[in-house]
C-alpha atoms as a PDB file:
ATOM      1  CA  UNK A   1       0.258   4.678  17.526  1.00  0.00           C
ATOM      2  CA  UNK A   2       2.071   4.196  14.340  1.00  0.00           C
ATOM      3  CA  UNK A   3       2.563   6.636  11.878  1.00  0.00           C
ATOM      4  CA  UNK A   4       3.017   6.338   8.310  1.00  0.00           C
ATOM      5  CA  UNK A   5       4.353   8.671   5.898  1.00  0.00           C
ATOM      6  CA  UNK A   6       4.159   7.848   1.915  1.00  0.00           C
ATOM      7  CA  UNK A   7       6.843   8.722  -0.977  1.00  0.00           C
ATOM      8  CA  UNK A   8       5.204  10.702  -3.557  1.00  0.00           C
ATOM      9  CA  UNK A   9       3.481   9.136  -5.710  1.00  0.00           C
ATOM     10  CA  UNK A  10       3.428   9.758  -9.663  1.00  0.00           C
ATOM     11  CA  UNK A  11       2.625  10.115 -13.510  1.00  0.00           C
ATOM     12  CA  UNK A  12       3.259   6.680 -15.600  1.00  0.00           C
ATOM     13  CA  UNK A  13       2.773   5.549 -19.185  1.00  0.00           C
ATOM     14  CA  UNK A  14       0.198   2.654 -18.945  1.00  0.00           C
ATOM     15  CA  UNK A  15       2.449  -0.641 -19.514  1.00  0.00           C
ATOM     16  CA  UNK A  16       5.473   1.050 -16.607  1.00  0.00           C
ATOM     17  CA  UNK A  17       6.089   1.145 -13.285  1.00  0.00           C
ATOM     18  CA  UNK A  18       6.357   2.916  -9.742  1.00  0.00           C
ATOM     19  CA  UNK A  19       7.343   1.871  -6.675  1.00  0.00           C
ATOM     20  CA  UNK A  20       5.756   3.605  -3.733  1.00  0.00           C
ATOM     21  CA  UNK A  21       7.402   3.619   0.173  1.00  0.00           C
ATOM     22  CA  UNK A  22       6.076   4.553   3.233  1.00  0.00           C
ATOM     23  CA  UNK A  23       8.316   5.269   6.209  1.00  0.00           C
ATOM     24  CA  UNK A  24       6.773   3.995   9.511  1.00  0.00           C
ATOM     25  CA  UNK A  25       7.218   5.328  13.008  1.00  0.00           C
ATOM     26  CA  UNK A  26       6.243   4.718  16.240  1.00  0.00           C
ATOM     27  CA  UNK A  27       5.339   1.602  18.361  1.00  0.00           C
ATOM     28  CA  UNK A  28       4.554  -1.680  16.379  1.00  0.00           C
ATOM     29  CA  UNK A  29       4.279  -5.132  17.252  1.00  0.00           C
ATOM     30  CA  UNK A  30       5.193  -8.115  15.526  1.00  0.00           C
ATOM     31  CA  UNK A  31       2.040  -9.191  15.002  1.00  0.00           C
ATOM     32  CA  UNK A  32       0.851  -5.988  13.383  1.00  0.00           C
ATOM     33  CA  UNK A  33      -0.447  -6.223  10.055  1.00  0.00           C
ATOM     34  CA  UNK A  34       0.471  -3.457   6.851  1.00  0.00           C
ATOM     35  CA  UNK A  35      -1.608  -2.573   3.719  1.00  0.00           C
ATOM     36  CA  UNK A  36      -2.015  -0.932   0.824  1.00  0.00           C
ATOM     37  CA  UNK A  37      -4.934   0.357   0.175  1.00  0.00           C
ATOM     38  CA  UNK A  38      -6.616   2.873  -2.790  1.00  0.00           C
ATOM     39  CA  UNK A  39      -8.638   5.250  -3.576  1.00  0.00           C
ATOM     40  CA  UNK A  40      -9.940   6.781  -6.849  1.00  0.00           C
ATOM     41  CA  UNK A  41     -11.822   9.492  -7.805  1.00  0.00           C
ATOM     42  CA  UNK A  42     -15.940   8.940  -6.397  1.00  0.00           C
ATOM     43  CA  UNK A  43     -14.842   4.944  -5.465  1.00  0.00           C
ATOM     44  CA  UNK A  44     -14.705   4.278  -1.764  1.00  0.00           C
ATOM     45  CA  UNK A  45     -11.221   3.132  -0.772  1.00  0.00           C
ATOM     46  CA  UNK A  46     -10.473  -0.374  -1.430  1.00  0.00           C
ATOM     47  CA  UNK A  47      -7.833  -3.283  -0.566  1.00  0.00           C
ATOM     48  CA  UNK A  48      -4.366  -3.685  -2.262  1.00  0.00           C
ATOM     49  CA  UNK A  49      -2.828  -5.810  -0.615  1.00  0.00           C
ATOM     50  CA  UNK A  50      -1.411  -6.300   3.254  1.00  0.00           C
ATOM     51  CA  UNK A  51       2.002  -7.844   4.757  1.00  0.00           C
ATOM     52  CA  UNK A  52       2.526  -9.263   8.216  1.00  0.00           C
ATOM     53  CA  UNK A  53       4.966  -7.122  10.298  1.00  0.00           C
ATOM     54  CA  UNK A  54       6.539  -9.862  11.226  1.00  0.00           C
ATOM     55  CA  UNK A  55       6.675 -13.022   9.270  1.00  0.00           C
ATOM     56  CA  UNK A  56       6.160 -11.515   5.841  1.00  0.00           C
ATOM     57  CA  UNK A  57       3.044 -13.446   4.936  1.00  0.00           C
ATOM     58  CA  UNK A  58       1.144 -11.343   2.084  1.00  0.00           C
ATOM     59  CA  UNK A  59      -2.376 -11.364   0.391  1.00  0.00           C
ATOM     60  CA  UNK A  60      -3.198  -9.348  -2.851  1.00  0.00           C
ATOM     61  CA  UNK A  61      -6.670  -8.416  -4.140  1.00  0.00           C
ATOM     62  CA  UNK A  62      -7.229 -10.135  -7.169  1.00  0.00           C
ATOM     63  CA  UNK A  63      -6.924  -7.180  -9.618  1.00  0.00           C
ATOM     64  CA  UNK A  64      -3.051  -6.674  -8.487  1.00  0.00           C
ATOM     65  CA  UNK A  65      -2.025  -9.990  -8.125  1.00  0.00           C
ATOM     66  CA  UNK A  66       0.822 -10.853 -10.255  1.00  0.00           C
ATOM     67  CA  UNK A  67       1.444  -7.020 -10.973  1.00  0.00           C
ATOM     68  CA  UNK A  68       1.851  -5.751  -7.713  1.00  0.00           C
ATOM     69  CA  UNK A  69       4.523  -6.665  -4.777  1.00  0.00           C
ATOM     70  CA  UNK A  70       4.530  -5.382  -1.348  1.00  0.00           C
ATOM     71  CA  UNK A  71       7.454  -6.085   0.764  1.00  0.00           C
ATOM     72  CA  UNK A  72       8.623  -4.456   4.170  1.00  0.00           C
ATOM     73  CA  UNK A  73      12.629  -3.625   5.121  1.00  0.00           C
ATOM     74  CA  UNK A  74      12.014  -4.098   9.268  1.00  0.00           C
ATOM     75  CA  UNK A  75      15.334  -2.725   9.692  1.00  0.00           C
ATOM     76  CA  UNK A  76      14.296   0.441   7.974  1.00  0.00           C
ATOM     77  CA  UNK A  77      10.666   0.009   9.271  1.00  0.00           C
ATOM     78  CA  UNK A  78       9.629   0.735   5.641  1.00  0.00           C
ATOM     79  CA  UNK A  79       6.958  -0.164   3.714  1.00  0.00           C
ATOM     80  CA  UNK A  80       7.069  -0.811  -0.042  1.00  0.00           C
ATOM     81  CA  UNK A  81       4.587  -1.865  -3.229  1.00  0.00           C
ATOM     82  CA  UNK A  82       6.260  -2.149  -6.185  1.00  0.00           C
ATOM     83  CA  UNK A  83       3.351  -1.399  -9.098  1.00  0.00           C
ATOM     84  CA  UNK A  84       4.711  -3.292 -12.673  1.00  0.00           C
ATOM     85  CA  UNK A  85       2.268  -3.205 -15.524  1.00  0.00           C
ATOM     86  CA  UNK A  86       0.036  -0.519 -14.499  1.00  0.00           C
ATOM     87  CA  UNK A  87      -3.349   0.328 -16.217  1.00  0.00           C
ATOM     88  CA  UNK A  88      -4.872   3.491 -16.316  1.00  0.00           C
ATOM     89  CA  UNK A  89      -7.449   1.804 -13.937  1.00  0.00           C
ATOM     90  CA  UNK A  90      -4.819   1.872 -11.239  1.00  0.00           C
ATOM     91  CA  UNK A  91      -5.052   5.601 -11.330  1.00  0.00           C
ATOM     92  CA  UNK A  92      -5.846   6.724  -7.759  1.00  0.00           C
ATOM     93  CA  UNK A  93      -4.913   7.979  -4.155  1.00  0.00           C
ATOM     94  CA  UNK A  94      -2.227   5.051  -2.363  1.00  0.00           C
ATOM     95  CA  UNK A  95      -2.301   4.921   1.029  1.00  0.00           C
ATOM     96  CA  UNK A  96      -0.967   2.934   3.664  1.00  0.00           C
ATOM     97  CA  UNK A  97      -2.636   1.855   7.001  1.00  0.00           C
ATOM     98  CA  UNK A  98      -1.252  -0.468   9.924  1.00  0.00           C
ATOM     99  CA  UNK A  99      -3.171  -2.214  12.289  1.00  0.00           C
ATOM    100  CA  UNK A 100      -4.023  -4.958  14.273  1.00  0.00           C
ATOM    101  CA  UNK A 101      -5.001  -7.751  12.207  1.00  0.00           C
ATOM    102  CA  UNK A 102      -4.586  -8.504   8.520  1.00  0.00           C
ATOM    103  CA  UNK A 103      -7.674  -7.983   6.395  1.00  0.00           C
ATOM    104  CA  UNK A 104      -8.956  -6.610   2.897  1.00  0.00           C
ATOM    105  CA  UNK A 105     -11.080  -4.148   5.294  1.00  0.00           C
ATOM    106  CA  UNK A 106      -9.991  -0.634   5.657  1.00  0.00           C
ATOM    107  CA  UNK A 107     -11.746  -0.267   8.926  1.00  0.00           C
ATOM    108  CA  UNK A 108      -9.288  -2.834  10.042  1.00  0.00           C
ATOM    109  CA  UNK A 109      -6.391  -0.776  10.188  1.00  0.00           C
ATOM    110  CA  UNK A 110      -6.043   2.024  12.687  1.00  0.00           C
ATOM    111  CA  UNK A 111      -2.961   4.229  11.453  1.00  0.00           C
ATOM    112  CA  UNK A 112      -3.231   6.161   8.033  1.00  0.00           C
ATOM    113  CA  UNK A 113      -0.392   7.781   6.121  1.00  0.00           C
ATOM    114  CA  UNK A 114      -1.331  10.398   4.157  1.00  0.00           C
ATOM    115  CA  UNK A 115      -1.774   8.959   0.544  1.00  0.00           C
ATOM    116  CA  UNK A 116      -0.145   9.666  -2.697  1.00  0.00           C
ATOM    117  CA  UNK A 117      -1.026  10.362  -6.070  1.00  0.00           C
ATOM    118  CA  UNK A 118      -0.661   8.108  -8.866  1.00  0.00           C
ATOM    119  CA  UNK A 119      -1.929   8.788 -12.448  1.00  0.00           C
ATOM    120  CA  UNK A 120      -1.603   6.237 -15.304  1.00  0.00           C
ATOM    121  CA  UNK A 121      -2.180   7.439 -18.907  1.00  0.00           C
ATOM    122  CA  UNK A 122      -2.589   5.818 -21.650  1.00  0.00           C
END
């Protein structure tokens, strides 16, 4: 079992940016997949975007591509997702989830940090 711990999250101008971590613990395996995945107020939770464990390869939903980057440090076993050009649409709950396989499906991963706040005004 893995488990995940986020950075807090935050308040940003529309137009800025945040990067968000989350420290991971616990047994993982190379092929293990991470995500990024959000949450905002009366939405269901919904795909950011996910990084192989091992081998880096990434996928983005289509709203954050270009804005967002997620990256891993294995040698810290931390996860990152560096948010540029936020809108006040990307206000919500981040969390992060490991799992098994790499998919845009929450019920795909099987560990859950705890999520984080972060609020974009306007």
């Amino acid at each position: 079992q893995v488990h995940l711990v986020e950075s807090v999250g935050g308040l940003v101008q529309a137009g800025g940016s945040l990067r968000l971590s989350c420290a991971t613990s616990g047994r993982t395996f190379s092929r293990d997949a991470l995500g990024w995945f959000s949450q905002a107020l009366w939405k269901e939770r919904e795909f950011v975007a996910h990084i192989l464990w091992n081998g880096g390869a990434t996928h983005y939903a289509d709203s954050v591509k270009g804005r967002f980057t997620i990256s891993r440090d294995n040698a810290e076993n931390t996860l990152y997702l560096q948010m540029n050009s936020l809108q006040p649409e990307d206000t919500a709950i981040y969390y992060c989830a490991a799992g098994p396989i790499a998919t845009t499906n929450p019920l795909g991963f099987v560990s859950w940090g705890q999520g984080t706040a972060v609020t974009v005004f306007s």
